[in-house]
Protein backbone atom coordinates (compact mmCIF):
# COMPACT_ATOMS: atom_id res chain seq x y z
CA UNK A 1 -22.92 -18.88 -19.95
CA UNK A 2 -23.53 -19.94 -16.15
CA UNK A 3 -26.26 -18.87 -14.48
CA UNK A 4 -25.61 -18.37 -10.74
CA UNK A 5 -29.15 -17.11 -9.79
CA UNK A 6 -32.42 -17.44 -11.11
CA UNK A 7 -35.27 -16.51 -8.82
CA UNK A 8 -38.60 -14.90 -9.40
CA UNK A 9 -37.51 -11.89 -11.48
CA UNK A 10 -33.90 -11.52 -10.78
CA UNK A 11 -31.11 -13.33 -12.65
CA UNK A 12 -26.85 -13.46 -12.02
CA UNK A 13 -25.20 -14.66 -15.22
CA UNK A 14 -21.65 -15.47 -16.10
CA UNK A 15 -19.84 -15.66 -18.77
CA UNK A 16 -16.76 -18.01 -17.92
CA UNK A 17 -15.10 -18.90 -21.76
CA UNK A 18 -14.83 -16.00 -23.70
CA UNK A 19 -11.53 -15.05 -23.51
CA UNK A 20 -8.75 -16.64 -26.06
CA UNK A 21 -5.37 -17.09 -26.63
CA UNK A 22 -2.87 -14.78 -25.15
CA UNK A 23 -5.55 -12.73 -23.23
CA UNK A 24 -5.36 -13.44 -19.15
CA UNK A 25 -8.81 -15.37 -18.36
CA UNK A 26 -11.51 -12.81 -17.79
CA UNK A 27 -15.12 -13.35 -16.65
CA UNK A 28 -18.22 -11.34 -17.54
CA UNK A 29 -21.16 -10.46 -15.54
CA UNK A 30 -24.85 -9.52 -15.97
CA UNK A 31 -27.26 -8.50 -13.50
CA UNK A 32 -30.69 -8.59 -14.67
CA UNK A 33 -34.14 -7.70 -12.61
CA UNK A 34 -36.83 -7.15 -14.39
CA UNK A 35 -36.42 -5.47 -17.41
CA UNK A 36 -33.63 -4.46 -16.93
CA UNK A 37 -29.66 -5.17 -16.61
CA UNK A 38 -26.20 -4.12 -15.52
CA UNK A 39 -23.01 -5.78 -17.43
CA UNK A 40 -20.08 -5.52 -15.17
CA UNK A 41 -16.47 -5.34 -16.58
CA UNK A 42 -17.39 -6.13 -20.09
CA UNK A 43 -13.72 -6.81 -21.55
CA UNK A 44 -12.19 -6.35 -24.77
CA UNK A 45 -12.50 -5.92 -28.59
CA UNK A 46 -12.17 -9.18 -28.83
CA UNK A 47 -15.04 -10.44 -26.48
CA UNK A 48 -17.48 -8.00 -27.54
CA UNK A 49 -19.01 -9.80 -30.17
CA UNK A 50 -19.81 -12.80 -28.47
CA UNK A 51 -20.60 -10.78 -24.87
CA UNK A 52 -23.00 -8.72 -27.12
CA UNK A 53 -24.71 -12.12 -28.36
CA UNK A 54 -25.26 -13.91 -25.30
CA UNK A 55 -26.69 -10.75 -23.68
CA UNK A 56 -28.78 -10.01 -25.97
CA UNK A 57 -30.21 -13.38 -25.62
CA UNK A 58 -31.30 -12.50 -22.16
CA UNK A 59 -31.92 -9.09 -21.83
CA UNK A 60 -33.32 -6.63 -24.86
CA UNK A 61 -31.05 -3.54 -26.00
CA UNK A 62 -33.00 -1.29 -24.36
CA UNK A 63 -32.84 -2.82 -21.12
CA UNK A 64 -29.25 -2.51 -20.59
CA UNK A 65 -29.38 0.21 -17.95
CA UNK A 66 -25.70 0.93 -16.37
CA UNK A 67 -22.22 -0.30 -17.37
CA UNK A 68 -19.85 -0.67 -14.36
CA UNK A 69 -16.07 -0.59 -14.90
CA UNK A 70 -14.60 -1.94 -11.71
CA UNK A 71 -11.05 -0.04 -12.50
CA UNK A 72 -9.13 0.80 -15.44
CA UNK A 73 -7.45 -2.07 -16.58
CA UNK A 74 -8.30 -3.21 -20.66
CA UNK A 75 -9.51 -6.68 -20.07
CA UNK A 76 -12.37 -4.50 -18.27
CA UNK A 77 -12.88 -1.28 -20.05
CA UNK A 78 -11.50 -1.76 -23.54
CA UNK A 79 -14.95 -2.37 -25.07
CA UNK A 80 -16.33 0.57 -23.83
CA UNK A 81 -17.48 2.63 -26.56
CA UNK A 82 -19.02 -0.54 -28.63
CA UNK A 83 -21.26 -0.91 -25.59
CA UNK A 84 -21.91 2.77 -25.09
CA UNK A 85 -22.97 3.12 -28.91
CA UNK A 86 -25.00 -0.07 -28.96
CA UNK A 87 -26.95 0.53 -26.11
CA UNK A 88 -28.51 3.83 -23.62
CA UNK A 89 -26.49 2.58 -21.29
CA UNK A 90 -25.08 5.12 -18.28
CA UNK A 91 -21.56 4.10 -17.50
CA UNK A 92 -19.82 4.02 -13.69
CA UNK A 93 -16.11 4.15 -12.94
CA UNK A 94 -14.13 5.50 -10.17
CA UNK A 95 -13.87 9.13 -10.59
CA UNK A 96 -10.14 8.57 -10.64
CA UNK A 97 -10.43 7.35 -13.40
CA UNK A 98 -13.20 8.92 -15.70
CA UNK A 99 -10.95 11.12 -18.07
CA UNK A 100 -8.22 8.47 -18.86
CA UNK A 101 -11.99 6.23 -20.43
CA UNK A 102 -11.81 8.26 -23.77
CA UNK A 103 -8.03 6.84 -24.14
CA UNK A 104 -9.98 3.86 -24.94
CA UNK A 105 -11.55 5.67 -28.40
CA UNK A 106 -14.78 6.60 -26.70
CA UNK A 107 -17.34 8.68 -28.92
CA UNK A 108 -17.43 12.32 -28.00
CA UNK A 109 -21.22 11.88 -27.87
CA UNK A 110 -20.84 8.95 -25.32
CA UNK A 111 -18.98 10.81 -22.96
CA UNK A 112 -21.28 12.56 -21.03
CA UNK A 113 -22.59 8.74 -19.73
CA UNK A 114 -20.10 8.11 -18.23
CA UNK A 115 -20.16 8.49 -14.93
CA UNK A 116 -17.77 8.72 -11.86
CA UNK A 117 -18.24 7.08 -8.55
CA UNK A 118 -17.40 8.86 -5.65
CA UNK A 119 -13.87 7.41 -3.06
CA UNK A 120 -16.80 6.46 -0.57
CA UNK A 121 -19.37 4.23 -3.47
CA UNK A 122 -22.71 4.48 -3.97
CA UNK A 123 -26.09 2.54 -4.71
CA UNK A 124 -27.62 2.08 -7.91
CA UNK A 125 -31.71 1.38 -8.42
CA UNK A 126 -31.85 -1.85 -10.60
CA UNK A 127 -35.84 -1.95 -11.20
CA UNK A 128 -36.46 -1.70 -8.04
CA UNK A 129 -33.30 -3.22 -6.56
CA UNK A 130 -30.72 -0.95 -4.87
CA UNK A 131 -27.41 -2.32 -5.59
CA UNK A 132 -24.80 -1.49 -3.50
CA UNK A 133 -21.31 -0.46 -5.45
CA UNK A 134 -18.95 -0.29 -2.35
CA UNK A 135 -15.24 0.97 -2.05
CA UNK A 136 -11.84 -1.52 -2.62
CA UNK A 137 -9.56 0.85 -3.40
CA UNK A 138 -5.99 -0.70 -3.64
CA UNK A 139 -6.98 -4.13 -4.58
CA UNK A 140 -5.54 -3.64 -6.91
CA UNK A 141 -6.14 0.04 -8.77
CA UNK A 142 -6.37 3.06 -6.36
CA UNK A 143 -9.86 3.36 -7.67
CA UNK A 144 -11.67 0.21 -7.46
CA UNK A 145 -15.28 -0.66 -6.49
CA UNK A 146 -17.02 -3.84 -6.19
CA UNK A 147 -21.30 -4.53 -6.95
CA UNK A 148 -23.28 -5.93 -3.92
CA UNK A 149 -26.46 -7.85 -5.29
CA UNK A 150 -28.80 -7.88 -2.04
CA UNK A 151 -31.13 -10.14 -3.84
CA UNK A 152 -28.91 -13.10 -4.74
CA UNK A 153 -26.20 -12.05 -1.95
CA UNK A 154 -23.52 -12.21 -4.46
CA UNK A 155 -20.55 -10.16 -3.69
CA UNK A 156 -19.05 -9.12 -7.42
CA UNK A 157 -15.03 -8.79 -6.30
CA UNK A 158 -13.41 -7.62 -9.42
CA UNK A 159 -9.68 -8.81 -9.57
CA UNK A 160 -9.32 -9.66 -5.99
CA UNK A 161 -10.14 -13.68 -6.09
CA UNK A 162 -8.78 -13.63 -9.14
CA UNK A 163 -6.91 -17.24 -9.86
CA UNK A 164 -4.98 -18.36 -12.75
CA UNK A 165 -4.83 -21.71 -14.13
CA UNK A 166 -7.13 -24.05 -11.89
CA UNK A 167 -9.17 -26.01 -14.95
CA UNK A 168 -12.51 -25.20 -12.54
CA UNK A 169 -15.14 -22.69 -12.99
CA UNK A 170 -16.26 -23.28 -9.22
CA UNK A 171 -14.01 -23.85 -6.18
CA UNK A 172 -14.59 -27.38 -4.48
CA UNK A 173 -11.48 -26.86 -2.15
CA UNK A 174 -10.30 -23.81 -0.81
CA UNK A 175 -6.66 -24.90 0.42
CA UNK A 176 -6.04 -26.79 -2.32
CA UNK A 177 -6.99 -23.21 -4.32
CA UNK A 178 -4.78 -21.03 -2.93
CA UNK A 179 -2.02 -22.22 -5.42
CA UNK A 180 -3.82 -20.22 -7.81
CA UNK A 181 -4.65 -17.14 -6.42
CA UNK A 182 -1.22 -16.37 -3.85
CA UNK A 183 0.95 -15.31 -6.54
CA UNK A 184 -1.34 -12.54 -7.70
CA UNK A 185 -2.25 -11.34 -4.61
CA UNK A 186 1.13 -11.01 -3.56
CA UNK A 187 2.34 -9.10 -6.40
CA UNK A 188 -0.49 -7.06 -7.06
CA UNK A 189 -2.25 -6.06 -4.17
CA UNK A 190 0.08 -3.39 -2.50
CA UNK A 191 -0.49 -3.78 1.37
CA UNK A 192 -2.26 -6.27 3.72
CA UNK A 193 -3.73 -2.66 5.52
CA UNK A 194 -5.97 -2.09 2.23
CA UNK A 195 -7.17 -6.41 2.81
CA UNK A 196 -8.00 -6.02 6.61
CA UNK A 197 -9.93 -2.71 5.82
CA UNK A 198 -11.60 -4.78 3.42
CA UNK A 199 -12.46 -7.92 5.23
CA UNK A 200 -13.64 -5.78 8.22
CA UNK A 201 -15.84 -4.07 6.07
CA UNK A 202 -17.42 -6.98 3.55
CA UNK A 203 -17.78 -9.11 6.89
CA UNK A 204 -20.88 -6.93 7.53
CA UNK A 205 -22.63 -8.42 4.66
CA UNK A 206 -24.96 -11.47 3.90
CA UNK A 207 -23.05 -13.10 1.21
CA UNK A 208 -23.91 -16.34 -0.39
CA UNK A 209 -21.06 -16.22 -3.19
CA UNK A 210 -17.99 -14.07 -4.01
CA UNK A 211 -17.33 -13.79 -7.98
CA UNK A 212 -14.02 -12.60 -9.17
CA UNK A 213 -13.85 -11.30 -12.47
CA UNK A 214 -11.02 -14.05 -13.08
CA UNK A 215 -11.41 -17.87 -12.53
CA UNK A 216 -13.40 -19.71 -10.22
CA UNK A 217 -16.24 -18.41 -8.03
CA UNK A 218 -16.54 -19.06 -4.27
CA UNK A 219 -20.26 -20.26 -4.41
CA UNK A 220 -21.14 -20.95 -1.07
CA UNK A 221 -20.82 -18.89 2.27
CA UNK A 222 -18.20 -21.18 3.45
CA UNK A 223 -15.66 -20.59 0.63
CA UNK A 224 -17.02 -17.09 0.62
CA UNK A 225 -15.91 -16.77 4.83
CA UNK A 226 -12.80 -18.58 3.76
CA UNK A 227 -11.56 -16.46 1.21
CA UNK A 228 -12.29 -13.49 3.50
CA UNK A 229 -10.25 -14.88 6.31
CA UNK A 230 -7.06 -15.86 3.78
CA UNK A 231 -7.01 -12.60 2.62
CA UNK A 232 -7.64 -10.44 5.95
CA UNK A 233 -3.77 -12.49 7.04
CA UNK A 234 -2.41 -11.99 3.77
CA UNK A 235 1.02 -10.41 3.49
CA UNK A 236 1.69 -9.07 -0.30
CA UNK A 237 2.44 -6.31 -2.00
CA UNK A 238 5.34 -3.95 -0.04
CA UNK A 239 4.76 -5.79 2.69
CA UNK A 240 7.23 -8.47 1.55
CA UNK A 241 9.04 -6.63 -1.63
CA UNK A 242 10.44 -3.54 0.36
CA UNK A 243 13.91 -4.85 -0.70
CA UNK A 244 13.63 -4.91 -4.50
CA UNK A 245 13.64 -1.20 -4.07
CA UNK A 246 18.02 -1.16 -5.08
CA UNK A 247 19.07 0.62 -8.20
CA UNK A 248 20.21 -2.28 -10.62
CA UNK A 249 23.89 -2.68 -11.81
């Protein structure tokens, strides 16, 4: 557990180590203010029982407010009705993606909390803090939205940042990073358009870190403006695979 803010009221948490084995690294969030708390892209089976432990050594049941699911994928969502039947919790997803949740073995009676979020986001009151979940659709799932703290200025990224295999929770260097994060990007992010729409848009906000759900965390503005400007010039996706698009012999 890494705390990333602690001021006054408001607290950022990570948890960094949960993951084991064959699973891809995956890091858990919590957003506390008050009384009460957001988990973002709470993970697996698996990583439920020791998620649930360490949160509820900061926050109480009852103050679990909202779930967010950035996008589909399992090593986000796949814990979803443990945390729905533990807790009061009102869930948010991408409306894209709301009916394919109870796939997952959701409880007909926790259904109805969960939520969709509109193509265009939306802001959600935290006691008393309005945080902002904005759009990043493509990068990678066509519905994808990322959390906006105002408070600690911490820009929550969801899988794009992600890096595999640096031995680092924080990054120290940012060229010497970019070993770890270009394959991904390449191969999962579909287009450079849907990272310049991106950049142009994030680039309007005070942000003191940018936290990927896997790896390291760009902790400072510098590494922050850094990893915006790598990825606003990235080619990926079909912008350098339109030729593996041959029917095989």
């Amino acid at each position: 557990m890494i705390e990333l803010f602690n001021e006054n009221e408001h607290k950022n948490i990570m948890f960094s180590d949960l993951t084991e084995g064959f699973m891809v690294q995956a890091n858990q969030h919590l957003i506390v203010h008050g009384n009460e708390a957001m988990i973002l892209d709470p993970g697996g089976h698996k990583i439920y029982p020791k998620l649930f432990s360490g949160v509820s050594s900061v926050v109480k049941k009852k103050g679990l407010k909202y779930i967010f699911f950035s996008h589909q994928d399992p090593d986000i969502i796949a814990s979803a009705n443990a945390w729905l039947m533990v807790s009061d919790a009102e869930a948010y997803i991408s409306e894209l993606w709301i009916r394919f949740v109870p796939h997952f073995g959701v409880d007909k009676y926790a259904v109805s909390r969960i939520h969709g979020i509109p193509d265009e986001g939306m802001t959600l009151n935290l006691g008393g803090v309005d945080l902002k979940i904005i759009p990043a659709h493509f990068l990678h799932s066509v519905g994808n939205f990322q959390v906006y703290d105002p408070v600690s200025k911490i820009l929550y990224s969801g899988d794009l940042g992600a890096s595999l295999g640096a031995d680092y929770d924080i990054v120290k260097d940012f060229n010497n990073h970019i070993q770890y994060m270009e394959a991904f990007h390449k191969r999962y992010i579909p287009s450079g358009e849907a990272l310049k729409a991106w950049a142009g848009m994030v680039k309007k906000l005070d942000i003191n870190m940018i936290v990927p759900q896997h790896g390291a965390i760009f902790n400072t503005p510098e590494l922050s403006k850094q990893f915006i400007e790598w990825v606003e010039g990235l080619s990926c996706g079909l912008d350098i695979m339109r030729d593996i698009y041959k029917i095989p012999n």
